[in-house]
N, C-alpha and C. Protein backbone atom coordinates (compact mmCIF):
# COMPACT_ATOMS: atom_id res chain seq x y z
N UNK A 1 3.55 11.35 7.34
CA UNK A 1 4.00 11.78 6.04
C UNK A 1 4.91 10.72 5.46
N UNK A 2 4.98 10.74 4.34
CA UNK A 2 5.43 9.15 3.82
C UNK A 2 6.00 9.65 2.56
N UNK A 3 7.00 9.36 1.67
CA UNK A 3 7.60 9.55 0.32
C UNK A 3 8.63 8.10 -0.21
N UNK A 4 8.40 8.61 -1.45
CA UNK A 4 9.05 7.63 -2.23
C UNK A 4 10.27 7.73 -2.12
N UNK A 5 11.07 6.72 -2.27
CA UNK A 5 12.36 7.50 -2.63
C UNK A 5 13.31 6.97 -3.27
N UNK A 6 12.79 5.52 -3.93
CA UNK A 6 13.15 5.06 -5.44
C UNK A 6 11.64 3.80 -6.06
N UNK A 7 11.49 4.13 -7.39
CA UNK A 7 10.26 2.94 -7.59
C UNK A 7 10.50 1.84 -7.59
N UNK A 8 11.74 1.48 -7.45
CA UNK A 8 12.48 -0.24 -7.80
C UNK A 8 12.56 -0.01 -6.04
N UNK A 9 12.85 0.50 -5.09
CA UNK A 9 12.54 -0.33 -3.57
C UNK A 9 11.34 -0.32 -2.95
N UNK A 10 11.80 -1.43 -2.65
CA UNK A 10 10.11 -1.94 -1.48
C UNK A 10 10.71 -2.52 -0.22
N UNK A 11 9.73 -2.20 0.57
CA UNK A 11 10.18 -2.35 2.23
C UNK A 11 9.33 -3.38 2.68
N UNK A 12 9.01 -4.54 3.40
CA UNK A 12 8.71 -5.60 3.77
C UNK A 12 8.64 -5.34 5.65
N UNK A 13 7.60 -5.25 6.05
CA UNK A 13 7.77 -5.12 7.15
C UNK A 13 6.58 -5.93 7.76
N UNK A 14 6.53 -7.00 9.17
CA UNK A 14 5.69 -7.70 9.49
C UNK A 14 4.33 -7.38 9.73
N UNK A 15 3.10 -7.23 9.39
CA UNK A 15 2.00 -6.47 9.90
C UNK A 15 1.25 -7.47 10.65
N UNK A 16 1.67 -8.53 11.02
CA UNK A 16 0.53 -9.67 11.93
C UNK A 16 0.26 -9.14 13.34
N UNK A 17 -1.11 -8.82 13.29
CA UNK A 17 -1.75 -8.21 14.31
C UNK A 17 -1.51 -6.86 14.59
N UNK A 18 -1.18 -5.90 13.50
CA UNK A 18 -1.10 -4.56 13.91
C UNK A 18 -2.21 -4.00 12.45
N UNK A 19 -2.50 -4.93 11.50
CA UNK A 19 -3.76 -4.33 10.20
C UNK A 19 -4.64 -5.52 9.95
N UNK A 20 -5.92 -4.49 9.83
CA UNK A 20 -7.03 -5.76 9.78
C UNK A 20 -6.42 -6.06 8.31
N UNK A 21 -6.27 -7.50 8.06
CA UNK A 21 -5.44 -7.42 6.72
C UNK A 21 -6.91 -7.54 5.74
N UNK A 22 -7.78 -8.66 5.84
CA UNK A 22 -9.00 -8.16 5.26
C UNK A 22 -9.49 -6.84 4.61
N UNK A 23 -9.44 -5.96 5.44
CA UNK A 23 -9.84 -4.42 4.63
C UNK A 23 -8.58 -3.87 4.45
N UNK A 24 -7.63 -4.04 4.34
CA UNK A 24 -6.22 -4.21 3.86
C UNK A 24 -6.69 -4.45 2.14
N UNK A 25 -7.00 -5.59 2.41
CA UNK A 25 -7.46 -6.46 0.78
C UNK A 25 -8.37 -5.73 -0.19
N UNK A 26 -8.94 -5.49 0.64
CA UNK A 26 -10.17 -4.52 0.15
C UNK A 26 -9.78 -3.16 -0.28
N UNK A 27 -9.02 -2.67 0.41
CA UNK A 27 -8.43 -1.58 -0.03
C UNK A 27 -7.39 -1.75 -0.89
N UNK A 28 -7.12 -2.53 -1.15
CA UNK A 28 -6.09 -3.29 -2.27
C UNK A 28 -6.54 -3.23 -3.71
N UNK A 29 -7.88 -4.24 -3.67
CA UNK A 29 -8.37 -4.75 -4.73
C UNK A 29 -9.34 -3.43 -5.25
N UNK A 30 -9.55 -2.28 -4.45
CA UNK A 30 -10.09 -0.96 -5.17
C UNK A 30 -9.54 0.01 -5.94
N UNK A 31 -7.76 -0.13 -5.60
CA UNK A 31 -7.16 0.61 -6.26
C UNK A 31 -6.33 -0.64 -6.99
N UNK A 32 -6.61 -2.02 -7.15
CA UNK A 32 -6.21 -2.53 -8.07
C UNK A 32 -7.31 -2.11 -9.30
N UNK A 33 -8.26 -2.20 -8.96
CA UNK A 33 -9.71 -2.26 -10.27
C UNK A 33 -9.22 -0.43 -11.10
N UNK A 34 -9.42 -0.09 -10.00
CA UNK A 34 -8.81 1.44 -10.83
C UNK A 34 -7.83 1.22 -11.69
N UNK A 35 -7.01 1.10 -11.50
CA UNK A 35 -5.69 0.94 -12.26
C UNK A 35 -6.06 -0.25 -13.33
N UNK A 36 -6.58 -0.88 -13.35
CA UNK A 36 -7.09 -2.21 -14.36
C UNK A 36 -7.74 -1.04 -15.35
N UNK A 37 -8.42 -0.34 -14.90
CA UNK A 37 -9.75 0.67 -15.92
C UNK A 37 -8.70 1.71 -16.43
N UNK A 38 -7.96 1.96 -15.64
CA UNK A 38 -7.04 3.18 -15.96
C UNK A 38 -6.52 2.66 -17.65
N UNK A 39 -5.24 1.60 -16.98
CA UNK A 39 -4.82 0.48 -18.04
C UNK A 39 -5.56 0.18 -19.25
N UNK A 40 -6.89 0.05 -19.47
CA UNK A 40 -7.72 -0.62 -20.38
C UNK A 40 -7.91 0.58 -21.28
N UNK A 41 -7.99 1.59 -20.37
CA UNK A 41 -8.80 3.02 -21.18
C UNK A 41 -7.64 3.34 -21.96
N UNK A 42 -6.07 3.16 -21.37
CA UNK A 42 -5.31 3.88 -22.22
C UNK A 42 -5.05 3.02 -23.24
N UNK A 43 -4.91 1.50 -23.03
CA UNK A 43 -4.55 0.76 -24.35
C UNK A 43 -5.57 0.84 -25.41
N UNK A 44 -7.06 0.87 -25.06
CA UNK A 44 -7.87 1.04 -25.90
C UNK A 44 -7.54 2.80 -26.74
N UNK A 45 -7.11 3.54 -26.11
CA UNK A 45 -6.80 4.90 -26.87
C UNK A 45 -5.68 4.47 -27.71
N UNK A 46 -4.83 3.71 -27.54
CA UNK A 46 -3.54 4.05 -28.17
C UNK A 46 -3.55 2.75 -29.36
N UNK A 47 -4.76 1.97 -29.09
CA UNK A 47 -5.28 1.22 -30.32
C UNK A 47 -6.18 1.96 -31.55
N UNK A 48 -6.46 2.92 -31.04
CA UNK A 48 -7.71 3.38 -31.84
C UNK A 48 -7.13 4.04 -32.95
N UNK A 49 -8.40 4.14 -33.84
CA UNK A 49 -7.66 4.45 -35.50
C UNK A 49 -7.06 5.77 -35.37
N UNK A 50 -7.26 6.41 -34.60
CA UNK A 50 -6.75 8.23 -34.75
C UNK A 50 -5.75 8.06 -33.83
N UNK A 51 -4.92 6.79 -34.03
CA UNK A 51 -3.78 7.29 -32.39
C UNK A 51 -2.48 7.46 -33.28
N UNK A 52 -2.69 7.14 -34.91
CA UNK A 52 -1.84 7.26 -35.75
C UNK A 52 -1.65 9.40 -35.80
N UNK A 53 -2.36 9.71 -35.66
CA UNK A 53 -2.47 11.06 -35.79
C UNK A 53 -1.51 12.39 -34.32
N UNK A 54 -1.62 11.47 -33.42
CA UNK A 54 -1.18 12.00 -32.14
C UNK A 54 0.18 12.47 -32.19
N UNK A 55 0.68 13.41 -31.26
CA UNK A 55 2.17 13.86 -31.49
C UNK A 55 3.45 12.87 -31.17
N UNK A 56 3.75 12.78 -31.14
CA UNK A 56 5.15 11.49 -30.81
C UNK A 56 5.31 11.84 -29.22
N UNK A 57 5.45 12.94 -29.05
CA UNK A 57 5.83 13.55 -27.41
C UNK A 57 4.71 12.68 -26.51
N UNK A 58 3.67 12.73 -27.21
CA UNK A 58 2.58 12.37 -26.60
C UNK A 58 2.41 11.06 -26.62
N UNK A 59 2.64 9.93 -27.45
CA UNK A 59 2.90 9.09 -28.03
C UNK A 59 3.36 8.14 -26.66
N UNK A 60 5.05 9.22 -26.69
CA UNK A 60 5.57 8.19 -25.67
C UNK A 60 5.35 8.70 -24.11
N UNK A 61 4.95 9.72 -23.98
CA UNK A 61 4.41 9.86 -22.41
C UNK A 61 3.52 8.64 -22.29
N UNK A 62 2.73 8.57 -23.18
CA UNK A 62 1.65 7.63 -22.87
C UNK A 62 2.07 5.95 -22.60
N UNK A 63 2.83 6.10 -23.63
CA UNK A 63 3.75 4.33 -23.52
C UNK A 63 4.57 4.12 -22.09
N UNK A 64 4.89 5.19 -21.35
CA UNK A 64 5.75 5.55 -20.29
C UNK A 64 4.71 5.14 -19.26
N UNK A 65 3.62 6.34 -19.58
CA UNK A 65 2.47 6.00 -18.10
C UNK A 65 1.84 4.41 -18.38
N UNK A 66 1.83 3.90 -19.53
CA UNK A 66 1.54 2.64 -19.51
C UNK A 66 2.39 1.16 -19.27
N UNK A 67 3.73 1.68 -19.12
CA UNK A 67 4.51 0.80 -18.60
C UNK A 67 4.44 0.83 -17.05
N UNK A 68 4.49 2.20 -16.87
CA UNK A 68 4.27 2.09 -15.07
C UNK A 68 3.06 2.16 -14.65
N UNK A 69 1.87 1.75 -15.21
CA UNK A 69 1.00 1.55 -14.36
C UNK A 69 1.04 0.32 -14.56
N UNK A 70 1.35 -0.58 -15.85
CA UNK A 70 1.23 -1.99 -15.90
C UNK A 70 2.07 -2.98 -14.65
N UNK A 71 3.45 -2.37 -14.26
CA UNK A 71 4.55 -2.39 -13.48
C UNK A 71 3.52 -2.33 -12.11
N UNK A 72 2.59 -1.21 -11.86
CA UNK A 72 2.17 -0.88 -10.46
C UNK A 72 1.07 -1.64 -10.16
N UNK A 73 0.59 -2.15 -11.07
CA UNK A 73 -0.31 -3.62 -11.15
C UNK A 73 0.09 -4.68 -11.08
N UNK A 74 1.02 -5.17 -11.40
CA UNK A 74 1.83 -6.35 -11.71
C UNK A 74 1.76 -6.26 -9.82
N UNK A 75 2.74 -5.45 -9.38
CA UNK A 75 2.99 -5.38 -7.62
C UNK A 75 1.82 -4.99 -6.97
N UNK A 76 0.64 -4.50 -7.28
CA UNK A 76 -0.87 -4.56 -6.37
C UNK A 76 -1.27 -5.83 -6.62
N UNK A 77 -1.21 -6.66 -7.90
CA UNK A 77 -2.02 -8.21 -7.81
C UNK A 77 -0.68 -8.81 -7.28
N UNK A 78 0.66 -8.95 -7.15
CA UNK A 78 1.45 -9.69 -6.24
C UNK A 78 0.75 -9.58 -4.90
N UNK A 79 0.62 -8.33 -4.53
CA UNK A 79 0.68 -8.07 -2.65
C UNK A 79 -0.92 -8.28 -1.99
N UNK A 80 -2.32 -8.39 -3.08
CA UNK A 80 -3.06 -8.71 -2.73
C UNK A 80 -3.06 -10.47 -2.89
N UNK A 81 -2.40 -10.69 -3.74
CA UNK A 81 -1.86 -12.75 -3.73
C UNK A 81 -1.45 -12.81 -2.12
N UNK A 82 -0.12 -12.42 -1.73
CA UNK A 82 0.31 -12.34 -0.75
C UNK A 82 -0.50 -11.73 0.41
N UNK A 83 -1.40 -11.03 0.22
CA UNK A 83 -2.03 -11.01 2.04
C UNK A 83 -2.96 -12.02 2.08
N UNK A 84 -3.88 -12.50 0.62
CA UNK A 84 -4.75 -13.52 0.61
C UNK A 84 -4.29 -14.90 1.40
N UNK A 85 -2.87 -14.80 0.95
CA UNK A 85 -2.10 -16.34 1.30
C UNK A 85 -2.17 -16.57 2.67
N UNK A 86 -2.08 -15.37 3.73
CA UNK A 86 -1.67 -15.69 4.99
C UNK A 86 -3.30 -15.25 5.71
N UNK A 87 -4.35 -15.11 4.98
CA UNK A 87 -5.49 -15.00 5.85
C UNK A 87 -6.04 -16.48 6.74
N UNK A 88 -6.36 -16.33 7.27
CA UNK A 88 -6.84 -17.33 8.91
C UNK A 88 -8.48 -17.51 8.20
N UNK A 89 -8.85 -18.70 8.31
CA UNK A 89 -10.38 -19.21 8.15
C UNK A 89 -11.04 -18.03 8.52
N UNK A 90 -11.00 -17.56 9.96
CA UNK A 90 -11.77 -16.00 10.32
C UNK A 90 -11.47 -14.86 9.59
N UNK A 91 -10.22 -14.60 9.32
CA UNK A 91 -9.94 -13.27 8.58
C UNK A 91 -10.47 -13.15 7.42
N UNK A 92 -10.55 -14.28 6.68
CA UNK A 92 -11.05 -14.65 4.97
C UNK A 92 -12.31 -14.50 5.29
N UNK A 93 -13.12 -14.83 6.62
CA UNK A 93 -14.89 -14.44 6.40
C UNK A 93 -14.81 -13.21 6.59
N UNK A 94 -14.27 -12.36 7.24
CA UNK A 94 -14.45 -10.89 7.58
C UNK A 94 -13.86 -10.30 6.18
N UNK A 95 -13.06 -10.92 5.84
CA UNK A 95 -12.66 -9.99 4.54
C UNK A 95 -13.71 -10.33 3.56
N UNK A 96 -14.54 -11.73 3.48
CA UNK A 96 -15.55 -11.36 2.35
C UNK A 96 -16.74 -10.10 3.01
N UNK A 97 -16.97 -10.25 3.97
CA UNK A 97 -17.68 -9.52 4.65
C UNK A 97 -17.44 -8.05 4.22
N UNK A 98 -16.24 -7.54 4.64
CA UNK A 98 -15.82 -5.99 3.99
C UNK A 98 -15.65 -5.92 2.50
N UNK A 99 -15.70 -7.39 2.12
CA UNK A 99 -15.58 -6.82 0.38
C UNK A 99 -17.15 -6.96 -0.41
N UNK A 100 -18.35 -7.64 0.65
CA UNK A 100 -19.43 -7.04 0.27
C UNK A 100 -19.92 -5.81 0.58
N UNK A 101 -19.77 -5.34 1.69
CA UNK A 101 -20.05 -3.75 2.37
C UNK A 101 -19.48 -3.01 1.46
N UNK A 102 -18.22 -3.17 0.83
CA UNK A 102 -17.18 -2.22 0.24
C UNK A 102 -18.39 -2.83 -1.21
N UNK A 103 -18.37 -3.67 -2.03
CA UNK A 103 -19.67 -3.51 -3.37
C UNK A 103 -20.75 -2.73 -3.00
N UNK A 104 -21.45 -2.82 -1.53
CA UNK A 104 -22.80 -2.45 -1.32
C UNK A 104 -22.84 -1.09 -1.43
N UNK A 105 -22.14 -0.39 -0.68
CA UNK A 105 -21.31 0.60 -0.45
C UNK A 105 -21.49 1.60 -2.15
N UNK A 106 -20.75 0.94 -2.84
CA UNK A 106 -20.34 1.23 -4.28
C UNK A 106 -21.69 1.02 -5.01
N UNK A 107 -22.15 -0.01 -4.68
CA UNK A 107 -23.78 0.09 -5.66
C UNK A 107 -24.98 1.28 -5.21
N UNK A 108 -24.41 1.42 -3.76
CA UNK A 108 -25.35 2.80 -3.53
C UNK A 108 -24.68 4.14 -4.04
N UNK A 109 -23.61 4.16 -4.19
CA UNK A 109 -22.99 5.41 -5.07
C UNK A 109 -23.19 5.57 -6.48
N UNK A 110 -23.40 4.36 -6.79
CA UNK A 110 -23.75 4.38 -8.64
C UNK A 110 -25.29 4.73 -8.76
N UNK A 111 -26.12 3.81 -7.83
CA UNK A 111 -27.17 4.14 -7.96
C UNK A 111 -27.65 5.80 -8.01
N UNK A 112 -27.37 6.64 -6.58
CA UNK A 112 -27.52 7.72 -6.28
C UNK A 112 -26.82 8.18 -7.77
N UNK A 113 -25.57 8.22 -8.48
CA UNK A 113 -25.72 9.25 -8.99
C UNK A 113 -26.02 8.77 -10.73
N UNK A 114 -27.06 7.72 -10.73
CA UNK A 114 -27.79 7.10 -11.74
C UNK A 114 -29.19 8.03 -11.63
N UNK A 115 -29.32 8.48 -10.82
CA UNK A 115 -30.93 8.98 -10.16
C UNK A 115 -30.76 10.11 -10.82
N UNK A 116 -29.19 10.92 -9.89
CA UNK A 116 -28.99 12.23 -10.18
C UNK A 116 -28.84 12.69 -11.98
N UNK A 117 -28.91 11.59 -12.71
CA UNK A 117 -27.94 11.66 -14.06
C UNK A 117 -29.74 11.56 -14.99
N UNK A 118 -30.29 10.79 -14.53
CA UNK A 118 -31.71 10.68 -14.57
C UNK A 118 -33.22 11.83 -14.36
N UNK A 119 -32.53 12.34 -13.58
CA UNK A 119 -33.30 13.31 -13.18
C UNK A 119 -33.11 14.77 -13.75
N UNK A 120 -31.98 14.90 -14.38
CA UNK A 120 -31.54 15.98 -15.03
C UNK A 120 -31.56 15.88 -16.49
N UNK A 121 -31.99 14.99 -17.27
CA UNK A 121 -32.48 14.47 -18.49
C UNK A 121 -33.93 15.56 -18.79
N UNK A 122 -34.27 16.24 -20.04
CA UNK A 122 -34.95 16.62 -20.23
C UNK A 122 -36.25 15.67 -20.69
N UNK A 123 -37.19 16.01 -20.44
CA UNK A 123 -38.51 14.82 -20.22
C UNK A 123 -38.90 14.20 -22.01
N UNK A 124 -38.21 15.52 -22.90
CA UNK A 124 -38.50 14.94 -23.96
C UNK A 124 -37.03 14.63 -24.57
N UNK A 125 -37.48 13.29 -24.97
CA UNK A 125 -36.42 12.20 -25.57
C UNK A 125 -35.41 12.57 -26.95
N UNK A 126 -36.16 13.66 -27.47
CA UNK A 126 -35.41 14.19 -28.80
C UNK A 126 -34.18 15.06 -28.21
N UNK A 127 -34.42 16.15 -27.01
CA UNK A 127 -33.64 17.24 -26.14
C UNK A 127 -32.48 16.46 -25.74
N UNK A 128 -32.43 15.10 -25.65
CA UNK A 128 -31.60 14.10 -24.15
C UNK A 128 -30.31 14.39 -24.74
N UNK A 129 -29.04 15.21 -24.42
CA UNK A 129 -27.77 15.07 -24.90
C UNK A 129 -27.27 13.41 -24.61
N UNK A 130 -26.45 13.45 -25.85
CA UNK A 130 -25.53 11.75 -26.18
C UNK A 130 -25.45 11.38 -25.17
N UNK A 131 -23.99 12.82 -24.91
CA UNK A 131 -23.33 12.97 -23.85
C UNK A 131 -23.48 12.22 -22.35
N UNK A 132 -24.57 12.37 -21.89
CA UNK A 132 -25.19 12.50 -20.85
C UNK A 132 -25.80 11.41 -20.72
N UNK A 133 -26.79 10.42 -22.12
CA UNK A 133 -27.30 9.27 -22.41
C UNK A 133 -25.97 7.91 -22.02
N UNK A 134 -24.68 8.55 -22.70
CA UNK A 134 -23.43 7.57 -22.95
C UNK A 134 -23.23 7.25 -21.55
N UNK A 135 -23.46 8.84 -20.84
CA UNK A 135 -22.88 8.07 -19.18
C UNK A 135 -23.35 7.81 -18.33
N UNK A 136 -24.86 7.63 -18.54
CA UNK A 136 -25.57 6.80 -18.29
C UNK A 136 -25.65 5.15 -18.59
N UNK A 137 -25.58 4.99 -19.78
CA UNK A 137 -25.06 3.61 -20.23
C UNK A 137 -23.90 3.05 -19.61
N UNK A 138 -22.71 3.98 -19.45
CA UNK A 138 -21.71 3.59 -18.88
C UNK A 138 -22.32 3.13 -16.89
N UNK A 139 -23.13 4.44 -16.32
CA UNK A 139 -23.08 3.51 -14.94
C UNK A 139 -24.05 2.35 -15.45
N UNK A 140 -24.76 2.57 -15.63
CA UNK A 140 -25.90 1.64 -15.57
C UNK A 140 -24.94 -0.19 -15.80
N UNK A 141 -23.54 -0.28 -16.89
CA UNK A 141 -22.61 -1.13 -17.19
C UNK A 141 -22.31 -1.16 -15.81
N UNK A 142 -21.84 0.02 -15.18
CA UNK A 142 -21.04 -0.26 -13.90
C UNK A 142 -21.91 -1.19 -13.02
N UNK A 143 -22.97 -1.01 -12.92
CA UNK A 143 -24.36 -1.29 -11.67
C UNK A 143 -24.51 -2.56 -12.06
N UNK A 144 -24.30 -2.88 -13.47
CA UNK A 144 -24.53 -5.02 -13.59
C UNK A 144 -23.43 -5.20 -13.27
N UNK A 145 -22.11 -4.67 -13.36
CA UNK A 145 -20.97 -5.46 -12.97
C UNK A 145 -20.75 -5.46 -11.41
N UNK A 146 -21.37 -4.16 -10.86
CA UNK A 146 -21.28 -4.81 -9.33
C UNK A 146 -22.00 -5.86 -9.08
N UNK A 147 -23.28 -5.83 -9.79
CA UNK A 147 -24.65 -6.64 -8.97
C UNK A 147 -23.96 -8.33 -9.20
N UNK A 148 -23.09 -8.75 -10.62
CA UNK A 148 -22.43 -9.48 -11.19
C UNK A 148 -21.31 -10.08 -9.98
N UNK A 149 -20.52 -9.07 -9.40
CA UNK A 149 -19.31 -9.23 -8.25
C UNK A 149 -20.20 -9.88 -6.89
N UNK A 150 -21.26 -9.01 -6.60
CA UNK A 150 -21.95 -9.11 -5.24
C UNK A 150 -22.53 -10.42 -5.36
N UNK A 151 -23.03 -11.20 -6.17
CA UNK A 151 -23.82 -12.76 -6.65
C UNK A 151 -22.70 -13.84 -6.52
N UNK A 152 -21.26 -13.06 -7.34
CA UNK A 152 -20.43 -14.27 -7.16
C UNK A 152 -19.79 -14.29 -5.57
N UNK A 153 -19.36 -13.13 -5.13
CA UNK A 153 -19.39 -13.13 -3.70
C UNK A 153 -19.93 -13.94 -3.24
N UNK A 154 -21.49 -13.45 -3.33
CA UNK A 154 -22.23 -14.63 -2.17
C UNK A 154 -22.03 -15.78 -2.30
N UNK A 155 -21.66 -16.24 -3.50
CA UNK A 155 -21.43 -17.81 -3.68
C UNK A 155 -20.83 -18.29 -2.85
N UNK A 156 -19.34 -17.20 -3.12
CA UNK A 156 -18.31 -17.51 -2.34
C UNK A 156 -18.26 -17.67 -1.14
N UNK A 157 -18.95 -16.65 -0.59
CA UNK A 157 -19.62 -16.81 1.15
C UNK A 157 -20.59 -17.79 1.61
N UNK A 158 -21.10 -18.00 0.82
CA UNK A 158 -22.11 -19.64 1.21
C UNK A 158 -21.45 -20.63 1.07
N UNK A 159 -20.09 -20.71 0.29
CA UNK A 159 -19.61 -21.86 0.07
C UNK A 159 -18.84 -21.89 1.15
N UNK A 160 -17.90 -20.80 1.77
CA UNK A 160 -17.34 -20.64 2.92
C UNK A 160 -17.94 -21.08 3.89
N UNK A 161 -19.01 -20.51 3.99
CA UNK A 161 -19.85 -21.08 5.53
C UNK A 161 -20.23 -22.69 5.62
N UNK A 162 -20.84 -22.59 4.17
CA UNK A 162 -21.20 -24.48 4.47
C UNK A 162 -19.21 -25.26 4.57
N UNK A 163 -18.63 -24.55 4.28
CA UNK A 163 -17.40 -25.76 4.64
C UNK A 163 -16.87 -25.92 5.60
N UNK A 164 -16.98 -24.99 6.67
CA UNK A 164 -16.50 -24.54 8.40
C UNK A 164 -17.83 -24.67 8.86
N UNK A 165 -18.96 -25.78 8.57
CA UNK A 165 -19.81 -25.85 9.17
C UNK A 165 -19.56 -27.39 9.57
């Protein structure tokens, strides 16, 4: 069991040889991407022409949750800089390794519920709610941007291998 118990402290404690730091990273850079989408979705709301219309209360909750998630990003891309820095020639291949499994992983979840989103579409094209079309468009966005991550990966992993060869 674990709690906060101020947002301005952070504790520093040695982890060499007690976390695979690799899927460390990986688990890093998944709830960094969240928080990147989180971030994007709200600035894009609070740009949009109707954000003139919103209540003030609401206004600044939102400016609030967007300072601290910007704040909780700022310290997830510090601490994934920092475990990157101290990875070992081996740890950096295993960590590309878990950060393709961890895409592959993710492209079979989009896919499956691309099928499921697909399959529940009525056969005639006039019936098809927006709704349902939009979030489709949206994975189908998601599914090039993995396939997009997983290509530059490999680069990255071929370029790795041919240089420790």
């Amino acid at each position: 069991m674990s709690s906060v118990v101020s947002p301005v402290l952070q504790i520093h404690v040695p982890l060499a040889g007690l976390v695979d730091v690799g899927a460390e990273i990986v688990k890093m850079e998944k709830a960094e991407y969240a928080l990147q989408s989180r971030v994007r979705k709200l600035r894009d709301l609070m740009a949009g022409a109707g954000y003139a219309k919103v209540p003030e209360a609401t206004k600044e909750k939102n400016a609030a949750q967007l300072a601290n998630d910007t704040a909780e990003l700022d310290k997830l891309q510090a601490s994934v800089a920092n475990f990157k820095s101290v990875l070992t020639p081996d740890q950096h291949a295993k960590y590309l390794l878990d950060k393709m499994a961890s895409y592959r992983a993710e492209a079979d979840k989009v896919t499956k519920s691309l099928e499921k989103m697909r399959a529940a579409l009525p056969a005639d094209e006039k019936k098809q709610p927006k709704k349902s079309l939009q979030k489709i468009a949206e994975a189908e966005e998601e599914m090039r941007e993995i396939d997009e991550q997983i290509k530059t990966l490999q680069l990255s992993m071929d370029a790795n291998a041919s240089s420790s060869s």
